[in-house]
PDB file of N, CA and C in Angstrom:
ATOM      1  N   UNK A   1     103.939 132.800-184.814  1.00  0.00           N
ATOM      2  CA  UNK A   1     103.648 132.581-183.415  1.00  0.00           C
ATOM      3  C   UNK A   1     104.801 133.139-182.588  1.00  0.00           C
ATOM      4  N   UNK A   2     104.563 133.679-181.582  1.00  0.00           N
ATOM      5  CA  UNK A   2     105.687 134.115-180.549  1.00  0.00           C
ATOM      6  C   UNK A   2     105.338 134.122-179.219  1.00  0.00           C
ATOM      7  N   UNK A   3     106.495 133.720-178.841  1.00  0.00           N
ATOM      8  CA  UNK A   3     106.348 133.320-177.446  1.00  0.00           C
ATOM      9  C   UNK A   3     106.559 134.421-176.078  1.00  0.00           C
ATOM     10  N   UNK A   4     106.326 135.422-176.971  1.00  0.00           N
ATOM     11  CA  UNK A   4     106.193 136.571-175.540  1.00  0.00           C
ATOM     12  C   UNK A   4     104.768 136.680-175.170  1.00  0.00           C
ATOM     13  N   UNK A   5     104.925 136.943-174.044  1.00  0.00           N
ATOM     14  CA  UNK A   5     103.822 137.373-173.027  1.00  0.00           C
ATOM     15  C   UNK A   5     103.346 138.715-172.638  1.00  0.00           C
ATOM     16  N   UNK A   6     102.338 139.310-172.710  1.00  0.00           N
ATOM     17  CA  UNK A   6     102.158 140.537-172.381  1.00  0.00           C
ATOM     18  C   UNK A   6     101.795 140.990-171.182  1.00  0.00           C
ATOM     19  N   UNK A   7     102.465 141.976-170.444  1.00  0.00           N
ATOM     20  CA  UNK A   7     102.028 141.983-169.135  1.00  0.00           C
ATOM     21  C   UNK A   7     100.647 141.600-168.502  1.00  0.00           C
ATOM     22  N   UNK A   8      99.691 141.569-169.327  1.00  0.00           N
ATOM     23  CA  UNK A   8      98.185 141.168-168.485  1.00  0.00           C
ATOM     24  C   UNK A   8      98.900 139.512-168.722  1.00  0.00           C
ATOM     25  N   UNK A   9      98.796 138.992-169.483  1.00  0.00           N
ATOM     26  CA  UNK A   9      99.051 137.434-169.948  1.00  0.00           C
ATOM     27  C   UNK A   9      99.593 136.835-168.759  1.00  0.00           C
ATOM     28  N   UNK A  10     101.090 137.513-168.604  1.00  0.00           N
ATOM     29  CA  UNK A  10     102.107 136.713-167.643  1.00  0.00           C
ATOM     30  C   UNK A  10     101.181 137.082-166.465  1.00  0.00           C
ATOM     31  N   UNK A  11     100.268 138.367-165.794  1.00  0.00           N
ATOM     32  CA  UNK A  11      99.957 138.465-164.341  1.00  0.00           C
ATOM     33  C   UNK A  11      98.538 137.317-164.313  1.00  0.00           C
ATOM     34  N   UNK A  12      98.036 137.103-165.402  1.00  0.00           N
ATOM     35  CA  UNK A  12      97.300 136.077-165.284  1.00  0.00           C
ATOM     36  C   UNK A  12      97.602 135.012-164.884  1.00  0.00           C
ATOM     37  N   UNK A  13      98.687 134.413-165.565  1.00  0.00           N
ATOM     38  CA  UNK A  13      99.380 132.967-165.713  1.00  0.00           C
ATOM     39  C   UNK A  13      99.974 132.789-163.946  1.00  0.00           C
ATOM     40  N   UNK A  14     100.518 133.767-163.555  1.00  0.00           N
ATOM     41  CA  UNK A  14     101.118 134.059-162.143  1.00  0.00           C
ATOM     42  C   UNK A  14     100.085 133.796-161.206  1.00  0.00           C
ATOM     43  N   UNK A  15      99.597 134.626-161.673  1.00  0.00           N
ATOM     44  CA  UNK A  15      98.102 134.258-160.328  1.00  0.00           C
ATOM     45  C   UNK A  15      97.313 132.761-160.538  1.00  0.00           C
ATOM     46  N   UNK A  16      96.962 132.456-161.678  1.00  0.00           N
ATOM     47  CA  UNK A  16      96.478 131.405-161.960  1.00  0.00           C
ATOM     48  C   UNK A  16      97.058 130.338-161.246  1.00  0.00           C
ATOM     49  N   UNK A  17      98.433 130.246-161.550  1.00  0.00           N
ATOM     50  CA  UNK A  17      99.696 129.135-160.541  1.00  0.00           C
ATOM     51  C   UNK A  17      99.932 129.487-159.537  1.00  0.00           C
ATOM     52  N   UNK A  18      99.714 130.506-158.816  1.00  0.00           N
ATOM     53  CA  UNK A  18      99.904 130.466-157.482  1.00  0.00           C
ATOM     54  C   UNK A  18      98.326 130.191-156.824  1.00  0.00           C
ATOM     55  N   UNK A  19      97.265 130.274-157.843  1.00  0.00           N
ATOM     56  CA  UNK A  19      95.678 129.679-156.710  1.00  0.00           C
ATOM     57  C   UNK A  19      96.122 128.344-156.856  1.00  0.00           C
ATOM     58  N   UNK A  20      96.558 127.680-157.857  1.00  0.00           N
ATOM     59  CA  UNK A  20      96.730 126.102-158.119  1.00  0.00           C
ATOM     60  C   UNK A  20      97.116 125.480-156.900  1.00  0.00           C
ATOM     61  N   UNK A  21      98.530 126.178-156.485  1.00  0.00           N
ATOM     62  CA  UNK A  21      99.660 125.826-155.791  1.00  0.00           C
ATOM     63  C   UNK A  21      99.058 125.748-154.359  1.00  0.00           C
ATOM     64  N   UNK A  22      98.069 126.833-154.428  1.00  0.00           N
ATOM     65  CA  UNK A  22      97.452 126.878-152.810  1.00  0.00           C
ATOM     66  C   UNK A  22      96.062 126.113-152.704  1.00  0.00           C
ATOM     67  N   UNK A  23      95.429 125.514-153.681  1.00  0.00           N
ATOM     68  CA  UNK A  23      94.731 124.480-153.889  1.00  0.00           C
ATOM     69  C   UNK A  23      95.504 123.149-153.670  1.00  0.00           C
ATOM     70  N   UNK A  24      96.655 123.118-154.274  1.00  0.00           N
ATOM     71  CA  UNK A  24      97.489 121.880-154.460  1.00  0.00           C
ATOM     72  C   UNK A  24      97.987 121.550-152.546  1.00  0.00           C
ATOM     73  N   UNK A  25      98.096 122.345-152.340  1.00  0.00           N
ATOM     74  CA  UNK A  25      98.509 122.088-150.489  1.00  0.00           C
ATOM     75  C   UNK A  25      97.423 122.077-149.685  1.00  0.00           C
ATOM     76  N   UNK A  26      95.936 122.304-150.260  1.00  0.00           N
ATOM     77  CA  UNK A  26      95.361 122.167-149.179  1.00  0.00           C
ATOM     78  C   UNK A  26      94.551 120.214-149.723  1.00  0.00           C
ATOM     79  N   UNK A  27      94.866 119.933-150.828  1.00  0.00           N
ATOM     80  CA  UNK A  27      94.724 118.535-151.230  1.00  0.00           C
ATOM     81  C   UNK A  27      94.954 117.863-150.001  1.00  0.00           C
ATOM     82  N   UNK A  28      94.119 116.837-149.911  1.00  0.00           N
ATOM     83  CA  UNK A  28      94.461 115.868-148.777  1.00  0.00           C
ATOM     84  C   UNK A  28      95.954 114.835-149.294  1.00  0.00           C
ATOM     85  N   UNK A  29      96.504 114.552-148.812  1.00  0.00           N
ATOM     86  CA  UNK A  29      97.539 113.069-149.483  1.00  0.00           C
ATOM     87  C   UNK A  29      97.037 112.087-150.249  1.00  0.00           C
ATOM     88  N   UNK A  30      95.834 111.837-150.070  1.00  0.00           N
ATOM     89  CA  UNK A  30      95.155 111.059-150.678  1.00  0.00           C
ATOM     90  C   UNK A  30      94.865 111.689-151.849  1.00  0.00           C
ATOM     91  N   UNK A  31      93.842 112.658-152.269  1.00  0.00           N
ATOM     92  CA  UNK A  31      94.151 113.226-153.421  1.00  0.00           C
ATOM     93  C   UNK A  31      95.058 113.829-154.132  1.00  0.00           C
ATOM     94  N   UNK A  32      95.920 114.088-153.629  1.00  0.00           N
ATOM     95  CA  UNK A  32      97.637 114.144-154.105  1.00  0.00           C
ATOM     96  C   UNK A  32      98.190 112.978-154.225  1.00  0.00           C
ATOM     97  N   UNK A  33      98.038 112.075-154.199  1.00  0.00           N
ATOM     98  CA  UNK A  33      98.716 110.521-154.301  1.00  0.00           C
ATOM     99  C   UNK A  33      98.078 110.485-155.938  1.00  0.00           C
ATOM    100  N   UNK A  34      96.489 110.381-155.905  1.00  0.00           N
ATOM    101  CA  UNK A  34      96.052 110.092-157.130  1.00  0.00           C
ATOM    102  C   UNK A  34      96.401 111.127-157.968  1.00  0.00           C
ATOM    103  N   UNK A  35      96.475 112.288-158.095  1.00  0.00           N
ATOM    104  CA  UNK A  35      97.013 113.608-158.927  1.00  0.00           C
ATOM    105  C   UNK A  35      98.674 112.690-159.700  1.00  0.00           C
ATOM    106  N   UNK A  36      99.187 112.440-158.131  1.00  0.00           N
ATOM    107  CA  UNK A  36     100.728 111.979-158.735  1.00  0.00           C
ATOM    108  C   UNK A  36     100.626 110.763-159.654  1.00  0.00           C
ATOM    109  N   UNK A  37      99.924 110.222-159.308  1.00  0.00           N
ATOM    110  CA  UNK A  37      99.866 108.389-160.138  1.00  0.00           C
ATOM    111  C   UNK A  37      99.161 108.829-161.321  1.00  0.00           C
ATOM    112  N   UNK A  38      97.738 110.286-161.940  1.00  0.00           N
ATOM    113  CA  UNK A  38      97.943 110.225-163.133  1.00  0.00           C
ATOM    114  C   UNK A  38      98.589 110.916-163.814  1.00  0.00           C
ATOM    115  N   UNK A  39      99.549 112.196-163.448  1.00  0.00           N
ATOM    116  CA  UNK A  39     100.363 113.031-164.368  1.00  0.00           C
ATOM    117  C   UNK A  39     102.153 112.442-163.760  1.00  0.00           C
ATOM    118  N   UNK A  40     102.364 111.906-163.105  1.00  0.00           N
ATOM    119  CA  UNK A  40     103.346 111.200-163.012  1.00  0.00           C
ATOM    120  C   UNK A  40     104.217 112.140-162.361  1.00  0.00           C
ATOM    121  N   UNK A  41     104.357 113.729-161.501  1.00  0.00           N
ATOM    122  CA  UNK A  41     104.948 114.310-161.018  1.00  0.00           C
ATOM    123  C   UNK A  41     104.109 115.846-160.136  1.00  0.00           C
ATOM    124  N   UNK A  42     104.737 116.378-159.421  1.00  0.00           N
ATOM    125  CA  UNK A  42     103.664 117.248-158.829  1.00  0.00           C
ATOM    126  C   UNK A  42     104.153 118.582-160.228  1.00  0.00           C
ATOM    127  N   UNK A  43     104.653 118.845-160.213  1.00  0.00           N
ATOM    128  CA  UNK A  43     104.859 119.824-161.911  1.00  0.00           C
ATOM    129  C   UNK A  43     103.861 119.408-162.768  1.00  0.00           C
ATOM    130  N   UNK A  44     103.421 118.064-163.584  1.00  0.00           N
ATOM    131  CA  UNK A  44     102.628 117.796-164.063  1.00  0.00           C
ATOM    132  C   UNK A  44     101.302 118.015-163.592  1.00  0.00           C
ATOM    133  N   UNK A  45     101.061 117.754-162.469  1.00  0.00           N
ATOM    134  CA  UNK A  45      99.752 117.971-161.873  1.00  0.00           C
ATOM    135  C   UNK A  45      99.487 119.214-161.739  1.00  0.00           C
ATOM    136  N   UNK A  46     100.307 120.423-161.111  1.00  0.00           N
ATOM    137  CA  UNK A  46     100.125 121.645-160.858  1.00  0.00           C
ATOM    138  C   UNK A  46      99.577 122.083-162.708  1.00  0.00           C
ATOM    139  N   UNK A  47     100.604 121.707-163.402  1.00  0.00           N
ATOM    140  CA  UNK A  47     100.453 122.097-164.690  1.00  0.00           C
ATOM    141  C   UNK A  47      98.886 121.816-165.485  1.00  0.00           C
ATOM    142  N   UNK A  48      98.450 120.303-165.234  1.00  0.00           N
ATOM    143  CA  UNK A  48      97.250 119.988-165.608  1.00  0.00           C
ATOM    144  C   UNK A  48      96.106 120.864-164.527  1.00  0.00           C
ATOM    145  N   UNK A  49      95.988 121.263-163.322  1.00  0.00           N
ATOM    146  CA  UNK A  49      95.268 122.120-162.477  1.00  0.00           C
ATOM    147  C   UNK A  49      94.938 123.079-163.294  1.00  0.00           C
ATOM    148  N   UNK A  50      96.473 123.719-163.571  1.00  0.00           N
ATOM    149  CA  UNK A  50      96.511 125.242-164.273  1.00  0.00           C
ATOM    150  C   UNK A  50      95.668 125.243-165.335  1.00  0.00           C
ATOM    151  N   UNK A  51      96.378 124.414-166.577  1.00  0.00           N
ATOM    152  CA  UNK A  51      95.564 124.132-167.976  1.00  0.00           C
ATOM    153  C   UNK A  51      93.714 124.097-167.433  1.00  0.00           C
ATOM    154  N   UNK A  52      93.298 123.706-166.530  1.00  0.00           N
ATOM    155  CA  UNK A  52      92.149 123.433-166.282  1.00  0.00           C
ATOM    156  C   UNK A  52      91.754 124.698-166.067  1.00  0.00           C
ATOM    157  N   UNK A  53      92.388 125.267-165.275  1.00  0.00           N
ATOM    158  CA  UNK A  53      91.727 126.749-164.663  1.00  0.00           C
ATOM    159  C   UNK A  53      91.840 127.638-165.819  1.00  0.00           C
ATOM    160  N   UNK A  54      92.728 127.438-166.604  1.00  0.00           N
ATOM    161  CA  UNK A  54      92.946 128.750-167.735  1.00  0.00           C
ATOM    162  C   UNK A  54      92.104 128.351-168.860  1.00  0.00           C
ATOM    163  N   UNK A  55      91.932 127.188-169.384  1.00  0.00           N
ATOM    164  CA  UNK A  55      90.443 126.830-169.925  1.00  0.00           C
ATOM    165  C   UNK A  55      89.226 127.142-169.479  1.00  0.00           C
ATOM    166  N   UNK A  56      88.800 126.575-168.528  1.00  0.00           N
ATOM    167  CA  UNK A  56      87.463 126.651-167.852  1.00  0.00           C
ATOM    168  C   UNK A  56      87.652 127.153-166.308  1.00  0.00           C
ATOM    169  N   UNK A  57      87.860 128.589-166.361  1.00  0.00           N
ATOM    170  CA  UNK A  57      87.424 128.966-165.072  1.00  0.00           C
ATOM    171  C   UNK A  57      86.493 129.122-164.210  1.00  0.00           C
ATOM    172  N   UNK A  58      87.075 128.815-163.001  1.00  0.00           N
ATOM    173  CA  UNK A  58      85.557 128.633-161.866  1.00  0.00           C
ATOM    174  C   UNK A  58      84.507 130.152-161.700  1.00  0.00           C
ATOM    175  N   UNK A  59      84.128 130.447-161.954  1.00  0.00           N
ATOM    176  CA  UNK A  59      82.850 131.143-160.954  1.00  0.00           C
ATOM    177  C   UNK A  59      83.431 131.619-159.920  1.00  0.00           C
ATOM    178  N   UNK A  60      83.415 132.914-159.745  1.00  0.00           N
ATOM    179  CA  UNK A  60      83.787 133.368-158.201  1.00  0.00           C
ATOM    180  C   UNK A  60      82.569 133.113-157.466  1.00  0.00           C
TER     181      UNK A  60
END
């Protein structure tokens, strides 16, 4: 196993976390409160978003 990334990989992963991030700010407080209370940090949450999107992506 190795932990390099290949340029498509990493521009995926990049973009993937930056739709998260701009999903993650348009969250109301309220759904950012509950995000925080179940992954216990906004890193965790962004991270569980991501994992979600890079599993099962949405449909354009």
């Amino acid at each position: 196993m190795t932990d390099d990334f290949s340029e498509t990989q990493a521009s995926v992963l990049i973009g993937t976390a930056e739709k998260m991030i701009e999903i993650w700010n348009r969250l109301s407080p309220e759904k950012q409160a509950v995000l925080l209370a179940r992954f216990g940090s906004e890193e965790n949450a962004l991270a569980a978003l991501v994992t979600t999107q890079l599993v099962a992506p949405t449909k354009p």
